[in-house]
N, C-alpha and C. Protein backbone atom coordinates (compact mmCIF):
# COMPACT_ATOMS: atom_id res chain seq x y z
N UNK A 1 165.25 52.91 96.87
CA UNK A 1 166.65 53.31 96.91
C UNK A 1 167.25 52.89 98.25
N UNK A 2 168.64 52.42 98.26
CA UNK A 2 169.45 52.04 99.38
C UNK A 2 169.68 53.35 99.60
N UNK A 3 169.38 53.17 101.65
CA UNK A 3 170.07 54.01 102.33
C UNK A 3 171.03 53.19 103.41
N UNK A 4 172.38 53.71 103.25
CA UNK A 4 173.27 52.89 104.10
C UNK A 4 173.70 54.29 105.17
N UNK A 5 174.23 54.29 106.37
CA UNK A 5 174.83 54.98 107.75
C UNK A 5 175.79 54.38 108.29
N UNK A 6 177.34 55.66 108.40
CA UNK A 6 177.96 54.85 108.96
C UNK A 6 178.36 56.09 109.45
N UNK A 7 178.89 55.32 111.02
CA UNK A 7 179.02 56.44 112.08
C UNK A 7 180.25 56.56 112.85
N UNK A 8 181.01 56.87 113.64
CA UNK A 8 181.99 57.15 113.95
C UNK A 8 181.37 56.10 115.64
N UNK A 9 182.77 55.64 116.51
CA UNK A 9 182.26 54.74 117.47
C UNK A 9 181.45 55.33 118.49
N UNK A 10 181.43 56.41 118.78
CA UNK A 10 180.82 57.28 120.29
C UNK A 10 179.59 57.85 118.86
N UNK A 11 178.87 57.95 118.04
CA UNK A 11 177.68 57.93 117.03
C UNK A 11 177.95 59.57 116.85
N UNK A 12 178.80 60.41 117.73
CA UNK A 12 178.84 61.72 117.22
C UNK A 12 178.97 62.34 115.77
N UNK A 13 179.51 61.81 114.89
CA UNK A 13 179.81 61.92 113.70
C UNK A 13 179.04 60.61 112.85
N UNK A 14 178.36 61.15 111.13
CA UNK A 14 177.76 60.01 110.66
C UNK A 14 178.01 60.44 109.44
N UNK A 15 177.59 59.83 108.27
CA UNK A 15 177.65 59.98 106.69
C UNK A 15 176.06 58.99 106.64
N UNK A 16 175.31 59.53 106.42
CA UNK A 16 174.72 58.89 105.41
C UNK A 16 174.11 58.68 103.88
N UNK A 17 174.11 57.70 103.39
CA UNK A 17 174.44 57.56 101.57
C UNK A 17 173.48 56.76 101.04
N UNK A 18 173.25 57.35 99.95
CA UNK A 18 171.70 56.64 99.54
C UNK A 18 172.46 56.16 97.88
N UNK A 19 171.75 55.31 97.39
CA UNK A 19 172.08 54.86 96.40
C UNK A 19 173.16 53.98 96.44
N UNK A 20 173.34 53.37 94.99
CA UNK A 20 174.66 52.58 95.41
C UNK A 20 176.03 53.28 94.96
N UNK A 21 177.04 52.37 95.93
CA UNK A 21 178.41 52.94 95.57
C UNK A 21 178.78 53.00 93.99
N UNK A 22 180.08 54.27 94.26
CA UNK A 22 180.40 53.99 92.83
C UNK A 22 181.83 53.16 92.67
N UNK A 23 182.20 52.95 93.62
CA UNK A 23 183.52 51.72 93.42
C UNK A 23 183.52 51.40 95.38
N UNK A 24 184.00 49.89 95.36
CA UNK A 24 184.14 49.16 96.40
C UNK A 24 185.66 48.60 96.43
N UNK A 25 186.63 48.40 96.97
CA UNK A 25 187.78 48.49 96.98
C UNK A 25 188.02 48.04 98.49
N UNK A 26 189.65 47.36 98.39
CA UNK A 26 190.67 46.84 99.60
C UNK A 26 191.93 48.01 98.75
N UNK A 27 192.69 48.53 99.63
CA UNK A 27 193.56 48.76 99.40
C UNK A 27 194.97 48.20 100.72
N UNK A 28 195.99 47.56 100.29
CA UNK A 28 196.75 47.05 100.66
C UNK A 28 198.26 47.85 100.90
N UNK A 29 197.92 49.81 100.69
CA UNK A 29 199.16 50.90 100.86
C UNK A 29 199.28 50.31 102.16
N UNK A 30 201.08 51.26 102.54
CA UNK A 30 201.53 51.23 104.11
C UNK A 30 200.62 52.33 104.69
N UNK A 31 199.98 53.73 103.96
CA UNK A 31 199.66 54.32 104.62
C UNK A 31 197.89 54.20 104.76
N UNK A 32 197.37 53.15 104.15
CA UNK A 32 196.09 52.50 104.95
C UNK A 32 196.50 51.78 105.91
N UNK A 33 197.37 50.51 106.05
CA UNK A 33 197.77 49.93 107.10
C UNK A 33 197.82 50.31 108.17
N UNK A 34 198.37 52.10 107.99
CA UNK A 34 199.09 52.61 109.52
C UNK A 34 197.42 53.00 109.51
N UNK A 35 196.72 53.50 108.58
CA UNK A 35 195.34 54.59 109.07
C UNK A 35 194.40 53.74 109.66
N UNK A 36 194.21 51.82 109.35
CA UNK A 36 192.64 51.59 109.40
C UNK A 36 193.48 50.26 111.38
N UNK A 37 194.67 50.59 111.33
CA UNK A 37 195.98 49.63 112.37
C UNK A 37 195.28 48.13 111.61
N UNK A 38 195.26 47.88 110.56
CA UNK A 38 195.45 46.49 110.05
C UNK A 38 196.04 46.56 108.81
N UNK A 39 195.87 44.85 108.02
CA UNK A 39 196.63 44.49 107.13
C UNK A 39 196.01 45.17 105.68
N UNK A 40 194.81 45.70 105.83
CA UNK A 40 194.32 46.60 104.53
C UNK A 40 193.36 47.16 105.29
N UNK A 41 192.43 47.96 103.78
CA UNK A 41 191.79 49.23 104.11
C UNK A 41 190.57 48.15 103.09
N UNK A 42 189.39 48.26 103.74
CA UNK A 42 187.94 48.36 102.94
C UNK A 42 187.14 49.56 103.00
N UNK A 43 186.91 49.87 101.33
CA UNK A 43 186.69 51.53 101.39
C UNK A 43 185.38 51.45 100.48
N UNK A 44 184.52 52.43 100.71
CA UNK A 44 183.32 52.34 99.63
C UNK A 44 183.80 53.75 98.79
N UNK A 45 183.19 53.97 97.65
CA UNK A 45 183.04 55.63 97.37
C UNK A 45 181.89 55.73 96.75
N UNK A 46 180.68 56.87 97.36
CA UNK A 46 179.84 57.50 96.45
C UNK A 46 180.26 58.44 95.82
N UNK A 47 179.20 58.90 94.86
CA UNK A 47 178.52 60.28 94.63
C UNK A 47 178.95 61.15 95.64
N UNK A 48 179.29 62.09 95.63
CA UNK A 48 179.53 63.56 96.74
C UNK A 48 177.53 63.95 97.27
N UNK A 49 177.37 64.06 96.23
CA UNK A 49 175.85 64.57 95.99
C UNK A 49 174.79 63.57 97.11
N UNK A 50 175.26 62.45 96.94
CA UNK A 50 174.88 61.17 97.47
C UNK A 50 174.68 61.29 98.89
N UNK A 51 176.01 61.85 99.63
CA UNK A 51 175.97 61.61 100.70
C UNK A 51 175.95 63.08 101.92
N UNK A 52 175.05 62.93 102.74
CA UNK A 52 174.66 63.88 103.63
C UNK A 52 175.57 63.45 105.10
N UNK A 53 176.57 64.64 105.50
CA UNK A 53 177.36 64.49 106.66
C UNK A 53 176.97 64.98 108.34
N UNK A 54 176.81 64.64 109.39
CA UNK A 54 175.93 65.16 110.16
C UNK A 54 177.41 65.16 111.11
N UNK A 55 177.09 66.22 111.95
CA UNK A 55 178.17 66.14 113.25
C UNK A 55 179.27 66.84 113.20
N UNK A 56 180.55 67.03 114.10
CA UNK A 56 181.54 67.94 114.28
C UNK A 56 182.70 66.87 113.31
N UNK A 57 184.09 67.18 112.61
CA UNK A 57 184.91 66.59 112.69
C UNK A 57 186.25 67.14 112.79
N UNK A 58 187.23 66.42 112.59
CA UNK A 58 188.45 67.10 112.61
C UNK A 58 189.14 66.55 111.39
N UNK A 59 189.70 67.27 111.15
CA UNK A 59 191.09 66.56 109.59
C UNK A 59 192.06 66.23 109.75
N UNK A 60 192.75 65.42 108.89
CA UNK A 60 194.28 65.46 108.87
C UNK A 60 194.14 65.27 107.46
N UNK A 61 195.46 65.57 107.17
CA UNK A 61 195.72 66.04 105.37
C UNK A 61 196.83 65.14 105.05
N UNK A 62 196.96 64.60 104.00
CA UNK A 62 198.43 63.45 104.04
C UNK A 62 198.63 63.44 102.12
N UNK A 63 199.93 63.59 102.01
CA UNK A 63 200.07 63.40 100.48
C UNK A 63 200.15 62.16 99.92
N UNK A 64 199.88 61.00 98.96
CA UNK A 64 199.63 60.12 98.83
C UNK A 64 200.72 59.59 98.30
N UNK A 65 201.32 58.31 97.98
CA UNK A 65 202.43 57.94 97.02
C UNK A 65 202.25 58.82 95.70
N UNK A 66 201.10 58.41 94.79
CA UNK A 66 200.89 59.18 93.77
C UNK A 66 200.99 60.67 93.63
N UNK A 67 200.88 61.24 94.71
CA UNK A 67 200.93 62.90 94.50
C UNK A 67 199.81 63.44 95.12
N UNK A 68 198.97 62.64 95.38
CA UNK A 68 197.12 63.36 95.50
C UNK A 68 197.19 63.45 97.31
N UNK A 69 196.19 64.58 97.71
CA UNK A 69 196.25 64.55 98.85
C UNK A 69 195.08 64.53 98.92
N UNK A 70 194.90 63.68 100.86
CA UNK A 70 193.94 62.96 101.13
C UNK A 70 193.72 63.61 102.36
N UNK A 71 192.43 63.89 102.26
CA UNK A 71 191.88 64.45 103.66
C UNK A 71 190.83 63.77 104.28
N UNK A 72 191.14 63.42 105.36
CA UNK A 72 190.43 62.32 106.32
C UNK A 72 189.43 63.13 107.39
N UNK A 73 187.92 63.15 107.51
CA UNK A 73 187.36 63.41 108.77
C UNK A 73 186.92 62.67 109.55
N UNK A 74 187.10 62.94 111.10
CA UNK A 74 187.56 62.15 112.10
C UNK A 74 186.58 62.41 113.06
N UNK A 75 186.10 62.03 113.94
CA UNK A 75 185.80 62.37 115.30
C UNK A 75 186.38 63.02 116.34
N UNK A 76 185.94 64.01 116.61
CA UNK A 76 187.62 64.89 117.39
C UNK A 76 187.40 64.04 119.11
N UNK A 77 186.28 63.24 119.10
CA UNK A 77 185.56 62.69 120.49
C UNK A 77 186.45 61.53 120.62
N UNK A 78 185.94 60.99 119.31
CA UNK A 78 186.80 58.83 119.76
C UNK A 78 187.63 59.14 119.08
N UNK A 79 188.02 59.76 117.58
CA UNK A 79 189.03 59.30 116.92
C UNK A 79 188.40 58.54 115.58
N UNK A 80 187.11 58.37 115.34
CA UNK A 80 187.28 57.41 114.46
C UNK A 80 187.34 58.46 113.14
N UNK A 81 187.85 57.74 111.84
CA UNK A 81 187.49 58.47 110.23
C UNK A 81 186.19 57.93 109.75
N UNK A 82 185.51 58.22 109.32
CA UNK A 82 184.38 58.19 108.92
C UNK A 82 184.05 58.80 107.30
N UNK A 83 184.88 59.43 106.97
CA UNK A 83 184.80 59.86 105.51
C UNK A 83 185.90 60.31 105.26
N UNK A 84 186.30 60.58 103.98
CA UNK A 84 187.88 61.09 103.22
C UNK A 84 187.53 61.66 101.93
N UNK A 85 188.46 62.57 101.65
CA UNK A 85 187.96 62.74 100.17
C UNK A 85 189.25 62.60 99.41
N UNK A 86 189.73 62.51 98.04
CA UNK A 86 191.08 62.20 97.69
C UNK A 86 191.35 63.53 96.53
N UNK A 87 191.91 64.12 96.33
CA UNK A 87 191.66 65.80 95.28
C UNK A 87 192.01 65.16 93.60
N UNK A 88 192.60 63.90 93.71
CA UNK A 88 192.40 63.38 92.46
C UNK A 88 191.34 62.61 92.27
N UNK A 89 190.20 62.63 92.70
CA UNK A 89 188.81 62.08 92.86
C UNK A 89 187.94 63.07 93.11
N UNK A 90 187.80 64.15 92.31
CA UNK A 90 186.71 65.06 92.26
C UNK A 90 185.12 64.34 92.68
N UNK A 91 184.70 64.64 93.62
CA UNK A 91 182.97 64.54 93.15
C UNK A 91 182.83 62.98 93.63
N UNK A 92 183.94 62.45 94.93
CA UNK A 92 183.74 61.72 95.26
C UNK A 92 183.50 61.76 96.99
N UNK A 93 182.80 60.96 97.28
CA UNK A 93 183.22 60.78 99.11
C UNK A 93 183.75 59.41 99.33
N UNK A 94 184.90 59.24 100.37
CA UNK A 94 185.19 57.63 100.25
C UNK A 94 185.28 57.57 101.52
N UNK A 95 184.54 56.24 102.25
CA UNK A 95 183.76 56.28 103.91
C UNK A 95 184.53 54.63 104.28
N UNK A 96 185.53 54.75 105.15
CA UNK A 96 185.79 53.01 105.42
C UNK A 96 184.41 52.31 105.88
N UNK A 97 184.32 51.03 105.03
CA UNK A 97 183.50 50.06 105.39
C UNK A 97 182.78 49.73 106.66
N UNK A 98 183.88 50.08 107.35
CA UNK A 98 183.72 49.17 108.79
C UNK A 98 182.72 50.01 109.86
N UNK A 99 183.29 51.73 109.09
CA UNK A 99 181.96 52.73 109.95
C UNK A 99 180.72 52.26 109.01
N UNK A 100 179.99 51.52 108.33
CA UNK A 100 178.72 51.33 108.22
C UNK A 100 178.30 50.05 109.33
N UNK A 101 179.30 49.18 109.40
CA UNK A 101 178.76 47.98 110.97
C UNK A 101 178.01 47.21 110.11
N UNK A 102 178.59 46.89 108.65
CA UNK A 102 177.15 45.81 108.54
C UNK A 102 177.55 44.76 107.78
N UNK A 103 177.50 43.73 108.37
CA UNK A 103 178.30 42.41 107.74
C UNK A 103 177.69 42.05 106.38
N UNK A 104 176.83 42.52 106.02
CA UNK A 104 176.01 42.55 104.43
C UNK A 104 176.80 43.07 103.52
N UNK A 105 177.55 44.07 103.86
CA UNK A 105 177.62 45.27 103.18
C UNK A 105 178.44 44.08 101.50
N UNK A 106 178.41 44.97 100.32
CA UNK A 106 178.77 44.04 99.44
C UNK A 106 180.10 43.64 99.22
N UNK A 107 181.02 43.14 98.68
CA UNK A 107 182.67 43.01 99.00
C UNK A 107 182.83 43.72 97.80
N UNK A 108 184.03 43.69 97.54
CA UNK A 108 185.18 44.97 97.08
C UNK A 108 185.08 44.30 95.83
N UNK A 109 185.42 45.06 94.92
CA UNK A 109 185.62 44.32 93.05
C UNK A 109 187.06 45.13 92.90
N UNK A 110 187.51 45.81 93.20
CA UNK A 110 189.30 46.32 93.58
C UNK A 110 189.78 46.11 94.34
N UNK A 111 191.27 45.92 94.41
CA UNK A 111 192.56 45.25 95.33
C UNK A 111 193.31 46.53 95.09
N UNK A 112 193.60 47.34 95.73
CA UNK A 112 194.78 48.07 95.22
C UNK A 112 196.01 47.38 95.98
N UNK A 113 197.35 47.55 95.61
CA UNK A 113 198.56 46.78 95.91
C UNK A 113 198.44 45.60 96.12
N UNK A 114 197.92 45.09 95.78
CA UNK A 114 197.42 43.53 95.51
C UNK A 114 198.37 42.60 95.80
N UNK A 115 199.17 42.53 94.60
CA UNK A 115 200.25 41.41 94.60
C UNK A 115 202.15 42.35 95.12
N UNK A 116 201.91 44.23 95.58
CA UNK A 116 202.83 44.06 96.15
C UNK A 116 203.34 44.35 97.47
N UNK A 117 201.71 44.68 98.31
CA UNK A 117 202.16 45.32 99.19
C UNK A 117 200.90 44.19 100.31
N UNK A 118 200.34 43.62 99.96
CA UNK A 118 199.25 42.38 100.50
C UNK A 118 200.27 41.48 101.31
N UNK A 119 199.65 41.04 102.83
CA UNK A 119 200.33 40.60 103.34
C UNK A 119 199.95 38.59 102.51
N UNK A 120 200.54 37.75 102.55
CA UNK A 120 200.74 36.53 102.14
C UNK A 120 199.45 36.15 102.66
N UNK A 121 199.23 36.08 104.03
CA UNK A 121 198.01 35.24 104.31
C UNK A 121 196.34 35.54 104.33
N UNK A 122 196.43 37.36 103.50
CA UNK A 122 194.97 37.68 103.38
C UNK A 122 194.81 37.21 101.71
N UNK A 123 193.83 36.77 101.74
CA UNK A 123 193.00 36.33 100.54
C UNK A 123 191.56 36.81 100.22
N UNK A 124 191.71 37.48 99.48
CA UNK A 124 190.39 38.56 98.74
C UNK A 124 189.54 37.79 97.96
N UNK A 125 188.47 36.74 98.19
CA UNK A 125 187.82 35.79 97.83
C UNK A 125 186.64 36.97 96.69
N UNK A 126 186.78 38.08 96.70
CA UNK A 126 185.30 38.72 95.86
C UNK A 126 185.76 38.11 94.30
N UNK A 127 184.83 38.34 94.32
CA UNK A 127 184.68 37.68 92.50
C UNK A 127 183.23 38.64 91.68
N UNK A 128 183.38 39.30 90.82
CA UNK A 128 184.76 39.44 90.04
C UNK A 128 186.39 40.36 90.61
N UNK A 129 187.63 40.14 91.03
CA UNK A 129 188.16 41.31 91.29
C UNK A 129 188.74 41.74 90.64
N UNK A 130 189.11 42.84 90.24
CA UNK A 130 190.40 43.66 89.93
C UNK A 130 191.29 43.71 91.14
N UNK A 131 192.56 43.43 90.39
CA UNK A 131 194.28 43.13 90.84
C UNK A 131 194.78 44.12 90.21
N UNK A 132 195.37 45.63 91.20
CA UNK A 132 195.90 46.94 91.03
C UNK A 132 197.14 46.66 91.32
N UNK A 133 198.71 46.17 91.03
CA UNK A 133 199.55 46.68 91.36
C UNK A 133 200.04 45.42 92.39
């Protein structure tokens, strides 16, 4: 069984997740843009069950375009997010990519805002993808 770790930048905060994801995803919202300060968001989600959380964090709570609210834990040390959960996603954990550090990691098979909120010059080469919106 895969075990993947991803940690917050000062290592105080971690998730680690065994098994594989259950969806891999870019999302292209304004309010990933403002959360990950780039042109999209690369997000994994397990199993809840899956993943074991170690360390202190802090939250912030944000309502989503759709209605769903999203709660982000953070590092109250550096700042980084390291896990989120979404309340219209029961029984999920969703951890940005970039806290695992591992250029392996597999690419995304979802685009969310794809064709309306994607800046012109990023190009999502995964194959197979899904195009959300």
């Amino acid at each position: 069984m895969v075990t993947r770790r991803a940690e917050c930048s000062c290592g105080q905060l971690s998730a680690t997740c065994s098994g594989e994801p259950v969806r891999i995803s870019v999302c292209h919202c304004l309010d990933c843009k403002r959360r990950t300060g780039s042109a999209f968001s690369y997000n994994v989600r397990f199993a809840e069950a899956d993943v074991s959380i170690e360390g202190r964090s802090a939250q912030f709570t944000r309502v989503g375009e759709l209605g769903g609210r999203v709660i982000y834990s953070f590092c109250p040390d550096c700042g980084t997010t390291v896990h989120y959960r979404i309340d219209t996603q029961p029984g999920l954990t969703a951890i940005p990519v970039g806290a695992f550090a591992d250029p392996s990691f597999p690419p995304p098979f979802q685009s969310f805002y794809h064709d309306s909120r994607r800046c012109e010059w990023v190009e999502i080469k995964a194959e197979p993808l899904a195009k959300i919106g």
